[in-house]
N, C-alpha and C. Protein backbone atom coordinates (compact mmCIF):
# COMPACT_ATOMS: atom_id res chain seq x y z
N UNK A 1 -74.05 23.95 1.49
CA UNK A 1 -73.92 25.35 1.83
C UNK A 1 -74.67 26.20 0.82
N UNK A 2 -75.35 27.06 1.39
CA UNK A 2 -75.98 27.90 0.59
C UNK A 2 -74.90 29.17 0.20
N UNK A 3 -75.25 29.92 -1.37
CA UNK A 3 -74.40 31.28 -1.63
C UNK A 3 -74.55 32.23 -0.20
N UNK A 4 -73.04 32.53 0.00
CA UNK A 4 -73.23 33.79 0.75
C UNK A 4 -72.93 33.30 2.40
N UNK A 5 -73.14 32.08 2.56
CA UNK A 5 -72.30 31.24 3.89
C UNK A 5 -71.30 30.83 4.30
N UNK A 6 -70.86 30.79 5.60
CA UNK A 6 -70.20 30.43 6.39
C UNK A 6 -69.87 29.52 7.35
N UNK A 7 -69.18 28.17 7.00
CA UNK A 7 -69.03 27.59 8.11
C UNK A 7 -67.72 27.09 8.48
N UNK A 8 -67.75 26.36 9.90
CA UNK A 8 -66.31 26.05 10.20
C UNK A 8 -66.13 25.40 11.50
N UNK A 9 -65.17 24.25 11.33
CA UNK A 9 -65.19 23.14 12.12
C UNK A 9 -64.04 23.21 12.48
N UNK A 10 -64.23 22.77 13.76
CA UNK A 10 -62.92 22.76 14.70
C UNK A 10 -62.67 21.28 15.28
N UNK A 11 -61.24 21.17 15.45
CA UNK A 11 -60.68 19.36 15.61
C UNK A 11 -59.41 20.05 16.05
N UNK A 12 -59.46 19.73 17.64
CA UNK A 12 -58.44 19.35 18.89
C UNK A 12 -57.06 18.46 18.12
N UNK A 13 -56.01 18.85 18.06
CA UNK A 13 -54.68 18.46 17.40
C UNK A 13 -53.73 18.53 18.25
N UNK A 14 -52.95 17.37 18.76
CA UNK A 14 -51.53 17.29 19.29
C UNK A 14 -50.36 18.38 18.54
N UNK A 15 -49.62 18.31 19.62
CA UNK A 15 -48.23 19.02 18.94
C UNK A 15 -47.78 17.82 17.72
N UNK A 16 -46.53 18.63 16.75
CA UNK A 16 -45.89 17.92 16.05
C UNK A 16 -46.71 16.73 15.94
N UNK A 17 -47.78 16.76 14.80
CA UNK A 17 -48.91 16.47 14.19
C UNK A 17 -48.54 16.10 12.91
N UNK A 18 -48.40 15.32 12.06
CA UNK A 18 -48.78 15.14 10.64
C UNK A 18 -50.31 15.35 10.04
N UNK A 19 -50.90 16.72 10.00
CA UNK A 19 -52.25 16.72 9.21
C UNK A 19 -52.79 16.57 8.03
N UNK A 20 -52.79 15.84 7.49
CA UNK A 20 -53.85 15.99 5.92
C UNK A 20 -55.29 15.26 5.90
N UNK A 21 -55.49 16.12 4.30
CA UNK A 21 -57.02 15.86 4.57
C UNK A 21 -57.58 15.99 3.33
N UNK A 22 -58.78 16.12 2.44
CA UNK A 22 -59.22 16.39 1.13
C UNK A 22 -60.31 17.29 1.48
N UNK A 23 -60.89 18.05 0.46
CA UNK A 23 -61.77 18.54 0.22
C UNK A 23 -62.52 18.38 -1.39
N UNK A 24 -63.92 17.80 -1.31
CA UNK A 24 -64.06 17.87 -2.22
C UNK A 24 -65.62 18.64 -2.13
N UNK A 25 -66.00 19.88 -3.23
CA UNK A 25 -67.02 20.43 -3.56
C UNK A 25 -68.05 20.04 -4.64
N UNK A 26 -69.54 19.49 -4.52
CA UNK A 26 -70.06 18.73 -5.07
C UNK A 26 -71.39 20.07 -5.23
N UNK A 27 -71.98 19.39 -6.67
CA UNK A 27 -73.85 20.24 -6.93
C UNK A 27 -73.28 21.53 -7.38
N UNK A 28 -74.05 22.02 -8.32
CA UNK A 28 -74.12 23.58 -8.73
C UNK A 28 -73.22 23.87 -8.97
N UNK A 29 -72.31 23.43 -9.77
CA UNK A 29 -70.53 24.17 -10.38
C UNK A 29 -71.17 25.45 -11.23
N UNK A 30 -70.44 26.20 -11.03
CA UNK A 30 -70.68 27.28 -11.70
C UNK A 30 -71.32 28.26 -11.58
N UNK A 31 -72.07 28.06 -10.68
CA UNK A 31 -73.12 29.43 -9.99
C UNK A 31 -72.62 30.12 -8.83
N UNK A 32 -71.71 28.80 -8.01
CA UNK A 32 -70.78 29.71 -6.65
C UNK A 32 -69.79 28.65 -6.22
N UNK A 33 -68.89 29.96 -5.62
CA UNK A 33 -67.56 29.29 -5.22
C UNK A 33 -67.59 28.77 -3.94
N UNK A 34 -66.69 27.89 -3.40
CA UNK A 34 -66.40 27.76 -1.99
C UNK A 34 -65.19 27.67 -2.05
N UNK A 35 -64.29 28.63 -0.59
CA UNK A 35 -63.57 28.87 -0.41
C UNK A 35 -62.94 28.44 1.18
N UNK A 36 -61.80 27.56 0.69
CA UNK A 36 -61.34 26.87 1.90
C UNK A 36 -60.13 27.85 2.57
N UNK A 37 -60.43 28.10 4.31
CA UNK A 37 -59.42 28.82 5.07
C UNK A 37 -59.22 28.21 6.29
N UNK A 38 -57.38 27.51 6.30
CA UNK A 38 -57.45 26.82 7.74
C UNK A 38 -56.59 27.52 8.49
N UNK A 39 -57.20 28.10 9.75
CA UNK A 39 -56.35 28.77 10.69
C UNK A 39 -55.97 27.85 12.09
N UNK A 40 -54.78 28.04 12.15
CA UNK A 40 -53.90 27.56 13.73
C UNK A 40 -54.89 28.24 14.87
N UNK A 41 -53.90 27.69 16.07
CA UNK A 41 -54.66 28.13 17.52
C UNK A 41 -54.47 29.68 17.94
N UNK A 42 -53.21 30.16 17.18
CA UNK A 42 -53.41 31.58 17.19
C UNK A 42 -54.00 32.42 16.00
N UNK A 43 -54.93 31.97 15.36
CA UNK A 43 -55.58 32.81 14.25
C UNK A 43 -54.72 32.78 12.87
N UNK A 44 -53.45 32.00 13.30
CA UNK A 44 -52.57 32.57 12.06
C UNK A 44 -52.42 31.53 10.42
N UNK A 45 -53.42 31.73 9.71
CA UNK A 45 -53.37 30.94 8.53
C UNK A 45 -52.48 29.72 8.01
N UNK A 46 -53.06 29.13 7.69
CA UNK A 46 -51.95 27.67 7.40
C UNK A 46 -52.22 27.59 6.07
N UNK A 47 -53.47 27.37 5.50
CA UNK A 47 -53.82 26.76 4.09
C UNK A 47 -54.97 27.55 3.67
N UNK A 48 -54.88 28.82 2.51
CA UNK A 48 -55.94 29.36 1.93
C UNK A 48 -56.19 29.03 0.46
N UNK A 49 -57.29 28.45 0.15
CA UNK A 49 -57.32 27.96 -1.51
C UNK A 49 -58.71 28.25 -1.45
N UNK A 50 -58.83 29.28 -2.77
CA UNK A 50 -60.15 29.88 -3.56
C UNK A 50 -60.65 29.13 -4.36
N UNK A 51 -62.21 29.00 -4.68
CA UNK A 51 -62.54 28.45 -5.45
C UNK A 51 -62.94 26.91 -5.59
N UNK A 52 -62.45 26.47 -4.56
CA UNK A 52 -61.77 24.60 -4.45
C UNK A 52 -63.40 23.92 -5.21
N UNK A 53 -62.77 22.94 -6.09
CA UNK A 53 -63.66 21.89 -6.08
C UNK A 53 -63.38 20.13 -6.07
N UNK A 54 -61.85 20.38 -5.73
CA UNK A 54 -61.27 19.28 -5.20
C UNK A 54 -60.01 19.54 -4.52
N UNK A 55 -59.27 19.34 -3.47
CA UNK A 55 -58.23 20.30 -3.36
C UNK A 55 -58.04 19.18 -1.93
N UNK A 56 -56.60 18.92 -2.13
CA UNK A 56 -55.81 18.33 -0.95
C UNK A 56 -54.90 19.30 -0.16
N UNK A 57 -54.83 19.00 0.83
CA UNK A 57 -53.81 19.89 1.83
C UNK A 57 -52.91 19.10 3.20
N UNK A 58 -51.88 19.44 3.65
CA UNK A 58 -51.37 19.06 4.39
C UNK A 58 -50.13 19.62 5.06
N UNK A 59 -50.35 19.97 6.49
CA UNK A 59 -49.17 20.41 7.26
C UNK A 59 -48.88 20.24 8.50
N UNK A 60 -47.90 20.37 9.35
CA UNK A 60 -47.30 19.92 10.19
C UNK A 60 -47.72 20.80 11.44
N UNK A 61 -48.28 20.38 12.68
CA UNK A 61 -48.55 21.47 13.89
C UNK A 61 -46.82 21.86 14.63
N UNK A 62 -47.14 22.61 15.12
CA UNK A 62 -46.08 23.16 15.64
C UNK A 62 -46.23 22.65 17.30
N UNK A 63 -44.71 22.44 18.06
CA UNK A 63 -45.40 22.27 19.53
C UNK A 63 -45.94 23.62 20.15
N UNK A 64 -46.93 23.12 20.29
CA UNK A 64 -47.55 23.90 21.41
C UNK A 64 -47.48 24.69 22.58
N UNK A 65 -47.54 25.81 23.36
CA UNK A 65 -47.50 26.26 24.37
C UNK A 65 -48.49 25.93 25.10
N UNK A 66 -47.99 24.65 26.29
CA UNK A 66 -48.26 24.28 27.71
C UNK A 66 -48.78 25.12 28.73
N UNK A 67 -49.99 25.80 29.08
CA UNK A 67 -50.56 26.54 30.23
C UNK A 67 -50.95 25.74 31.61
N UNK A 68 -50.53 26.84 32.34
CA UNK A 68 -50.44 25.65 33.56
C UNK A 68 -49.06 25.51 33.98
N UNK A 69 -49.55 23.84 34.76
CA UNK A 69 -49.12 23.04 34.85
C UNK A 69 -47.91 22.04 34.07
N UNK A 70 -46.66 23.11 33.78
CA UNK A 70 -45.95 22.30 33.12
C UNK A 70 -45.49 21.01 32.81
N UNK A 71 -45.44 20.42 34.38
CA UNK A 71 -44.79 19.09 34.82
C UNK A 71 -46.00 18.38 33.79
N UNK A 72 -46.98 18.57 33.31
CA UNK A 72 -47.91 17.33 32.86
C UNK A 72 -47.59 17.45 31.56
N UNK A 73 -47.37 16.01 31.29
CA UNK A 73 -47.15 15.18 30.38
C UNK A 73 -45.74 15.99 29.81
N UNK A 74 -44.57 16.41 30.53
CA UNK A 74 -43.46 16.88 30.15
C UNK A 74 -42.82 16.01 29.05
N UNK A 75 -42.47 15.15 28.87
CA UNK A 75 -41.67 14.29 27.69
C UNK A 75 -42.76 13.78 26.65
N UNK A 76 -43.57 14.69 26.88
CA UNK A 76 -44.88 14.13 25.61
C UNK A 76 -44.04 15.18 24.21
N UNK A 77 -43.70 14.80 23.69
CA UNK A 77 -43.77 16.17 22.24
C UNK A 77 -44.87 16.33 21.74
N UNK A 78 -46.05 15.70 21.58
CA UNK A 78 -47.12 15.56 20.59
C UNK A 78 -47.94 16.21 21.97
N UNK A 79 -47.53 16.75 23.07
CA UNK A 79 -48.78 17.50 23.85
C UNK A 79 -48.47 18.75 24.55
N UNK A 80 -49.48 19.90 24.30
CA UNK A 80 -50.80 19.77 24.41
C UNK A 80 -51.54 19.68 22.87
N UNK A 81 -52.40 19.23 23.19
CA UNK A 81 -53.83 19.99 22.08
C UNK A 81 -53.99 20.90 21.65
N UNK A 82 -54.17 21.32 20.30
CA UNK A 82 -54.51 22.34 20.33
C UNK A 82 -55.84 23.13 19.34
N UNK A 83 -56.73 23.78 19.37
CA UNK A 83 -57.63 23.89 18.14
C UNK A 83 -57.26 24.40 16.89
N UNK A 84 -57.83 23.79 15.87
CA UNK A 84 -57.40 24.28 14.38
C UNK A 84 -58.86 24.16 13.93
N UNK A 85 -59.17 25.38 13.29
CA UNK A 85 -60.24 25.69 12.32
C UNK A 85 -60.30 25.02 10.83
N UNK A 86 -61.05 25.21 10.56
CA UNK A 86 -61.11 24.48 8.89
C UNK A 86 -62.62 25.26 8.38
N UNK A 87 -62.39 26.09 7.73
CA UNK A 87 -63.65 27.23 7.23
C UNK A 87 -63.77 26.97 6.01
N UNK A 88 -64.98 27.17 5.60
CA UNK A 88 -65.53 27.45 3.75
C UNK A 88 -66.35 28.43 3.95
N UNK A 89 -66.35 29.57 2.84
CA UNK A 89 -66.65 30.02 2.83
C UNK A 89 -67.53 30.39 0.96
N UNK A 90 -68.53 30.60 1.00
CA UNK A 90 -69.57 30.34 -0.16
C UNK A 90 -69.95 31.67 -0.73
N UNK A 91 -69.15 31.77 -2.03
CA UNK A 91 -69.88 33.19 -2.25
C UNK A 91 -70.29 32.57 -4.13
N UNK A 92 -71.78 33.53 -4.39
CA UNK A 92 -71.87 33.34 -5.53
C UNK A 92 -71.08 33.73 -6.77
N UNK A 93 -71.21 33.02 -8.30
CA UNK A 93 -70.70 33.70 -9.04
C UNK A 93 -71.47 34.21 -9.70
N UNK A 94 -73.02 33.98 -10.09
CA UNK A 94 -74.00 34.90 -10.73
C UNK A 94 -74.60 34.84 -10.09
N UNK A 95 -75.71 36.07 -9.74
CA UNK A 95 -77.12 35.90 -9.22
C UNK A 95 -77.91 35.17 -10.09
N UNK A 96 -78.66 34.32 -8.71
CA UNK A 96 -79.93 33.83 -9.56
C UNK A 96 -80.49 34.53 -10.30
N UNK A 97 -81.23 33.93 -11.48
CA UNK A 97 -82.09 34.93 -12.05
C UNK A 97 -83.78 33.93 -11.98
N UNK A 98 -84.65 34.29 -10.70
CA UNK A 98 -85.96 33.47 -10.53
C UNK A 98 -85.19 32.06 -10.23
N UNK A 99 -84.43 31.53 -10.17
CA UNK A 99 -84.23 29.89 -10.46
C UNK A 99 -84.11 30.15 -8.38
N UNK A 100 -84.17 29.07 -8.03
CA UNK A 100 -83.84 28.60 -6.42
C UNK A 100 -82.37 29.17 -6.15
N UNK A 101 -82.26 29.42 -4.72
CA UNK A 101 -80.85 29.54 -4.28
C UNK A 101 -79.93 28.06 -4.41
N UNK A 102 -78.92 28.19 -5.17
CA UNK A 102 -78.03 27.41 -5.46
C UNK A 102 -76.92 26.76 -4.28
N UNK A 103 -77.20 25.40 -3.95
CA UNK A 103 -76.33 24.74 -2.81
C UNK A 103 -75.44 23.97 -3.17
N UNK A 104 -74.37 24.06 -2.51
CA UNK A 104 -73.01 23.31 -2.72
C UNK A 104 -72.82 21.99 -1.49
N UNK A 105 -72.46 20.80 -2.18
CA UNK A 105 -72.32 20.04 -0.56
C UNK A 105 -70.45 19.76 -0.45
N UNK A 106 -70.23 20.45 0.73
CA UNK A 106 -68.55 20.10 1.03
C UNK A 106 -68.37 18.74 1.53
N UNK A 107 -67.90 17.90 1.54
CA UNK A 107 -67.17 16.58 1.64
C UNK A 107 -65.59 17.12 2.25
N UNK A 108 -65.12 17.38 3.76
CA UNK A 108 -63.75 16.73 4.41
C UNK A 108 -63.57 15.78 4.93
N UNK A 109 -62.41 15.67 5.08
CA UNK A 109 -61.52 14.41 5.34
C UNK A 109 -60.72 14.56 5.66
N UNK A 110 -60.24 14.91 7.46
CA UNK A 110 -59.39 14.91 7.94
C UNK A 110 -58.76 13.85 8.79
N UNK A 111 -57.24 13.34 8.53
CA UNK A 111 -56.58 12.52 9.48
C UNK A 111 -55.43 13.09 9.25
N UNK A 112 -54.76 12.40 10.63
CA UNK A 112 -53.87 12.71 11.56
C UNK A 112 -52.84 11.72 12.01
N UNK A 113 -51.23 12.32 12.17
CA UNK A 113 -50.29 10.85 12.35
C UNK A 113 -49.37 11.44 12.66
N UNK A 114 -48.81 10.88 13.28
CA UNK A 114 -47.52 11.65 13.82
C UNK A 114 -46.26 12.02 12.91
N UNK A 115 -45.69 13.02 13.37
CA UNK A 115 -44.48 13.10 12.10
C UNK A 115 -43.72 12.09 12.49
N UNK A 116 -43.18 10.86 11.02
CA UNK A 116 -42.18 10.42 11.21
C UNK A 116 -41.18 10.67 10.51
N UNK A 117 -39.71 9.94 10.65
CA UNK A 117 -38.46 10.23 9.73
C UNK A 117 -38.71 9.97 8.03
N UNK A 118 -38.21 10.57 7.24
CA UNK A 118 -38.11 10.16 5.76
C UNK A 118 -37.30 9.13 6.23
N UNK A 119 -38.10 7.70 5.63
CA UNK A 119 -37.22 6.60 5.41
C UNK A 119 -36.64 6.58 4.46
N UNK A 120 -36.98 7.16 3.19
CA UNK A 120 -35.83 7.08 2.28
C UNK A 120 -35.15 7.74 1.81
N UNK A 121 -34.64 8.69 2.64
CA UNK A 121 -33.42 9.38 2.65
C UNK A 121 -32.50 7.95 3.66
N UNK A 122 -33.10 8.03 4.49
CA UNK A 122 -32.38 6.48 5.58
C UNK A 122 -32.11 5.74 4.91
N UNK A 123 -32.89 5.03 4.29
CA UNK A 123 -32.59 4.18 3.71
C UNK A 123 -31.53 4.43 2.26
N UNK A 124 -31.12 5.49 1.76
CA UNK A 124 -30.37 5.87 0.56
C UNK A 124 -28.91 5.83 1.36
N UNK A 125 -28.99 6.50 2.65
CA UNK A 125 -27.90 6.98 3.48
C UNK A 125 -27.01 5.55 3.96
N UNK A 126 -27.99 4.57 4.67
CA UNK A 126 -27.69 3.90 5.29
C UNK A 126 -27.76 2.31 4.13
N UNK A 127 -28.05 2.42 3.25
CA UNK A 127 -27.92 1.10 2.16
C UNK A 127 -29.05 -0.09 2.16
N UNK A 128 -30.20 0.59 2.80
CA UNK A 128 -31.32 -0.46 3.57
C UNK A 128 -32.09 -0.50 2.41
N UNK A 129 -32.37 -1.99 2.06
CA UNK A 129 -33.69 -2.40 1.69
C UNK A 129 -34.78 -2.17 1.95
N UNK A 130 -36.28 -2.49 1.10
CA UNK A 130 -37.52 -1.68 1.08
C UNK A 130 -37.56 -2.69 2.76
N UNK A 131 -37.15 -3.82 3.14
CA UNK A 131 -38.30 -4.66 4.14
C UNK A 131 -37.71 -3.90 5.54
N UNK A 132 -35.98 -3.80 4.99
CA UNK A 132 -35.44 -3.18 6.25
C UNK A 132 -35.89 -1.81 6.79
N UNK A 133 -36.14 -0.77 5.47
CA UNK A 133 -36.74 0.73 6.03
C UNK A 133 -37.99 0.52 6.89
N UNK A 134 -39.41 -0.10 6.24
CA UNK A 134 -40.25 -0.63 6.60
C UNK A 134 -40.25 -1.57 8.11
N UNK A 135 -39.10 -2.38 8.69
CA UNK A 135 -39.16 -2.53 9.78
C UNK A 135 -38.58 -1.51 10.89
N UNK A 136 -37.74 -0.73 10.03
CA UNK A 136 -37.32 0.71 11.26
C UNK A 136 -38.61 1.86 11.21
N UNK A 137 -39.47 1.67 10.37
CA UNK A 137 -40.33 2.47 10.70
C UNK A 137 -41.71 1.89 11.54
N UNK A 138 -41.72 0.36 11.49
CA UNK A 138 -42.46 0.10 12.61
C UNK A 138 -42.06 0.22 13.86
N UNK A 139 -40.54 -0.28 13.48
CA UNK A 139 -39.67 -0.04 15.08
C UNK A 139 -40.18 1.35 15.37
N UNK A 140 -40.13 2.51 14.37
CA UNK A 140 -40.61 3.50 15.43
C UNK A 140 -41.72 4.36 15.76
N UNK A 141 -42.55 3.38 14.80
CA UNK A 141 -43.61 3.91 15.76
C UNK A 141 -44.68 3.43 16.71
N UNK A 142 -44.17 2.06 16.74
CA UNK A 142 -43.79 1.18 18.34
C UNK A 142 -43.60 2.05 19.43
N UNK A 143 -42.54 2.68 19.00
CA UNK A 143 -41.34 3.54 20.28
C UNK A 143 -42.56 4.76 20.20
N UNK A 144 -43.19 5.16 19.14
CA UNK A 144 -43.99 6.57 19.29
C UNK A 144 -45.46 5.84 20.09
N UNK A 145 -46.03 4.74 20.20
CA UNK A 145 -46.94 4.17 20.53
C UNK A 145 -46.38 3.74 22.21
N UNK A 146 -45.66 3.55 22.29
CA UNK A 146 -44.98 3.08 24.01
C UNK A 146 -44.70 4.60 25.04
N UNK A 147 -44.27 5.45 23.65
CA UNK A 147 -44.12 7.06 24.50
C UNK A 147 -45.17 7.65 25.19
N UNK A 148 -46.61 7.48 23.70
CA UNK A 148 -47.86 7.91 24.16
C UNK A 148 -48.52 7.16 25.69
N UNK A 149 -48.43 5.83 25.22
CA UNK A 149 -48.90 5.02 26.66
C UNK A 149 -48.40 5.46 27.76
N UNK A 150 -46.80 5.61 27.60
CA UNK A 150 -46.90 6.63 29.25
C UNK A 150 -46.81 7.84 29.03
N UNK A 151 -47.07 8.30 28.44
CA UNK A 151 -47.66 9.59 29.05
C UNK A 151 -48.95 9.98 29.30
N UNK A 152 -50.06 9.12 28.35
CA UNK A 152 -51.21 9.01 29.03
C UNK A 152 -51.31 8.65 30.37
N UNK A 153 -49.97 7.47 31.01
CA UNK A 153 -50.27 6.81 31.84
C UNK A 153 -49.90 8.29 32.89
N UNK A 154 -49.00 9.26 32.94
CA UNK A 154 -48.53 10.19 33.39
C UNK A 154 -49.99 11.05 33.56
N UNK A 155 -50.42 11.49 32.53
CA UNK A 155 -51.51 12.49 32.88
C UNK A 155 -52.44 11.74 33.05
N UNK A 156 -52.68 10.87 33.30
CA UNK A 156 -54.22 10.04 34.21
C UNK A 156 -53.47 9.54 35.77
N UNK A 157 -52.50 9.57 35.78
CA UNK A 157 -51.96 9.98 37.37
C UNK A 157 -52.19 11.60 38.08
N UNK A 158 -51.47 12.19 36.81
CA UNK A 158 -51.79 13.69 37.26
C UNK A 158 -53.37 13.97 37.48
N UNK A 159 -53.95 13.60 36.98
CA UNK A 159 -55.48 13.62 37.47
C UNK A 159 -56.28 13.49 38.19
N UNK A 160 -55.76 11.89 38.34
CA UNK A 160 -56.01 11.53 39.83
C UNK A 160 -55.92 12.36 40.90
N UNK A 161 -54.71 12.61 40.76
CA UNK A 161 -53.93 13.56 42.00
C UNK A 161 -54.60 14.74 42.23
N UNK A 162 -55.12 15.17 40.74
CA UNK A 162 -55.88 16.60 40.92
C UNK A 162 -57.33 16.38 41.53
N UNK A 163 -57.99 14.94 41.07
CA UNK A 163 -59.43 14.66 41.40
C UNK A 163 -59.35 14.32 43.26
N UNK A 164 -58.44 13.67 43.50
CA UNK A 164 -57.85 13.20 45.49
C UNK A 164 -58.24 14.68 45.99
N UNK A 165 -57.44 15.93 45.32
CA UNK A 165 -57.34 16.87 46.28
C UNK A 165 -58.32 18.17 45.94
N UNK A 166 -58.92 17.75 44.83
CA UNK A 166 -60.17 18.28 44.76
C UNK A 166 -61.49 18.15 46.12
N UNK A 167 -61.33 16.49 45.90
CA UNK A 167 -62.27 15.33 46.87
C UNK A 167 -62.24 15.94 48.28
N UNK A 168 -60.70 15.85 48.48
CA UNK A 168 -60.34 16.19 49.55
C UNK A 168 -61.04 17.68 50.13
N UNK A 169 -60.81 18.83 49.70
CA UNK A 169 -60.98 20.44 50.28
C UNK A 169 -62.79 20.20 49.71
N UNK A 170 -63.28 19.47 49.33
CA UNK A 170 -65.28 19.50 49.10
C UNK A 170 -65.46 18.53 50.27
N UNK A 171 -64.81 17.57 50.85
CA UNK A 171 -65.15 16.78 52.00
C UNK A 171 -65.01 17.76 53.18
N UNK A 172 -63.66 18.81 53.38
CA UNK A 172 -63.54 19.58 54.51
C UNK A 172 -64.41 21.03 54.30
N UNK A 173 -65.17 21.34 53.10
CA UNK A 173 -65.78 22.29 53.00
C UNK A 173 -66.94 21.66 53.30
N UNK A 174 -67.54 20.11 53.77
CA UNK A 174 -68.53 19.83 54.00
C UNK A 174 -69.02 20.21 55.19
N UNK A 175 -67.77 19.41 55.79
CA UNK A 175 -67.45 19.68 57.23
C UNK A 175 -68.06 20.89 58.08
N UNK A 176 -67.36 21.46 57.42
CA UNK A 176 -67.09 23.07 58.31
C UNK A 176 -68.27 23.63 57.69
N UNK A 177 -68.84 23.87 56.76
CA UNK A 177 -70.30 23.87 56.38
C UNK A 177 -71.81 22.99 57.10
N UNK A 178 -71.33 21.59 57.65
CA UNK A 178 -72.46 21.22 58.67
C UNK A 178 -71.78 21.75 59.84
N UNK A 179 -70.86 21.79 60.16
CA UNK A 179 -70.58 22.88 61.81
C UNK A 179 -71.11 24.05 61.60
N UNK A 180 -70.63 24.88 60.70
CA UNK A 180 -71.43 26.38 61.17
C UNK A 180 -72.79 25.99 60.94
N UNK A 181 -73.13 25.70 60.53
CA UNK A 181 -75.01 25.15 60.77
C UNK A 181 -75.66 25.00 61.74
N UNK A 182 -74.78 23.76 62.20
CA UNK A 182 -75.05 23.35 63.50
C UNK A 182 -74.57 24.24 64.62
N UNK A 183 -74.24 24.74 64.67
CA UNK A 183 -73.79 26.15 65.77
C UNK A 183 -74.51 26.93 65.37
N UNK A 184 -75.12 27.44 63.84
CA UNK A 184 -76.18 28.56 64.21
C UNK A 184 -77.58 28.12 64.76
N UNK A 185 -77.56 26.61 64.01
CA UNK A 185 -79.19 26.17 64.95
C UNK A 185 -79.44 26.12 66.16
N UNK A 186 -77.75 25.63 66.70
CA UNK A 186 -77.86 25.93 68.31
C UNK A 186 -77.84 26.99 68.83
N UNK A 187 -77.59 28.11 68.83
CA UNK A 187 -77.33 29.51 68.85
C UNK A 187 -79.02 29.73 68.50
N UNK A 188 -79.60 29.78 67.43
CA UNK A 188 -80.77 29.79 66.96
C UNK A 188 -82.13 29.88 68.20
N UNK A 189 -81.71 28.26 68.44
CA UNK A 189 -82.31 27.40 69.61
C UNK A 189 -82.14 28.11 70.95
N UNK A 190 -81.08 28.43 71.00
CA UNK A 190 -80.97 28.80 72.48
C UNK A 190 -81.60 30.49 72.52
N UNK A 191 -81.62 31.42 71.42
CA UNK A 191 -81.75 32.66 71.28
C UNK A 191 -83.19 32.62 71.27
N UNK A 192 -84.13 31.48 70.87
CA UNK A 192 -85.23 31.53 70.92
C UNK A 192 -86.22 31.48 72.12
N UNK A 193 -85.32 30.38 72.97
CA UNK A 193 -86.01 29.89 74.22
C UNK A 193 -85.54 31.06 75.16
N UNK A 194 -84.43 32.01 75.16
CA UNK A 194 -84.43 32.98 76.16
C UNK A 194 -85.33 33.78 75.51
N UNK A 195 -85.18 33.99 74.66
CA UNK A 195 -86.34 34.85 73.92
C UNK A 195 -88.16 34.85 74.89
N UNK A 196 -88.49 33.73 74.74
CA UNK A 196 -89.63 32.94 74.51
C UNK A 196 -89.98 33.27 76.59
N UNK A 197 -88.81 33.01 77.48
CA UNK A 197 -88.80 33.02 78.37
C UNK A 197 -89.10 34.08 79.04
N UNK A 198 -88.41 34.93 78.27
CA UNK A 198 -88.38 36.74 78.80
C UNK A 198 -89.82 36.95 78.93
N UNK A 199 -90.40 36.08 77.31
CA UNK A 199 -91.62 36.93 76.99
C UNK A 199 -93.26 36.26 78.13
N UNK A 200 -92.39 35.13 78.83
CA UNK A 200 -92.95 34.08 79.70
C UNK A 200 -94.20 33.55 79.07
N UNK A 201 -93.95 33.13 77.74
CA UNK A 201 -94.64 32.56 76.84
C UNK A 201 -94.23 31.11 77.28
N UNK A 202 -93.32 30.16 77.73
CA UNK A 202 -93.06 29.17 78.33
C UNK A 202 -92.31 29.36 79.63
């Protein structure tokens, strides 16, 4: 990034999301800042840090508001999608003096996981060993991996259904699109030859 720029990347996020990610700012310390700003799907700030030249972050999406079509993917929690920004923003701290404009290179790193339970509060509560927490947390996210499968399997039905009756009203708009055609060519045809007749050109 050059002093005095702007950029910013956007990455599609499920509801009730586990997000983190790093940032690290590399080249030219000291001549300009970059400044990290991550905004939600309604504009509304999550994570602002000035200055960054290494800087971790991490937070939780909220569920989402569903447009539309509610019935799709209803028992999903982790859906819909939604966009989240991730901005830097580059301002200098001295002007050059004759030397080149001074560039910074940003390095992110974003991943993503679903929220799961603190196992070890569970495990403090419930008297469980490290192997036992560790198998209730595969147990569940097994159960979070079997949820997703159907509900993908749910909204690639719903799709279908939407692509059938899409198919459907472009096959009967075909239809009725070669009929009136064909009735104006005949109409056409016939308007020509009385035409043609009057004029006892045939």
């Amino acid at each position: 990034m050059n002093a005095g720029t702007k950029r910013c990347l956007s990455e599609e996020i499920t509801s009730n999301t586990k997000v983190f990610g790093e940032c690290l700012v590399v080249g030219a310390e000291g001549s300009m800042s970059v400044d990290l700003l991550i905004r939600g799907p309604q504009g509304e700030t999550i994570v602002q840090q000035k200055n960054i030249d290494k800087q971790s972050f991490s937070f939780t999406t909220p569920q989402h508001v569903l447009a539309g079509d509610s019935s799709l993917a209803s028992n999903d929690i982790h859906w819909p999608p939604a966009s989240y920004h991730f901005c830097f923003e580059a301002s200098p701290l001295r002007p050059p003096q004759g030397s080149p404009v001074p560039r910074r290179k940003v390095i992110l790193n974003v991943q993503t996981d679903f929220v799961a339970s603190d196992y070890t509060d569970i495990a403090k509560v419930q008297h469980l060993n490290s192997l036992e927490a560790a198998l209730r947390r595969m147990e569940e996210q097994f159960g979070q991996i079997v949820v997703e499968l159907e509900n993908v399997r749910s909204r690639e039905a719903h799709m279908k259904e939407t692509n059938e009756n899409t198919n459907s009203r472009v096959v009967w708009y075909s239809v009725v699109s070669i009929m009136m055609m064909t009735a104006a060519g005949a109409y056409l045809v016939y308007y020509l030859r009385n035409f043609f007749r009057q004029k006892k050109l045939i």
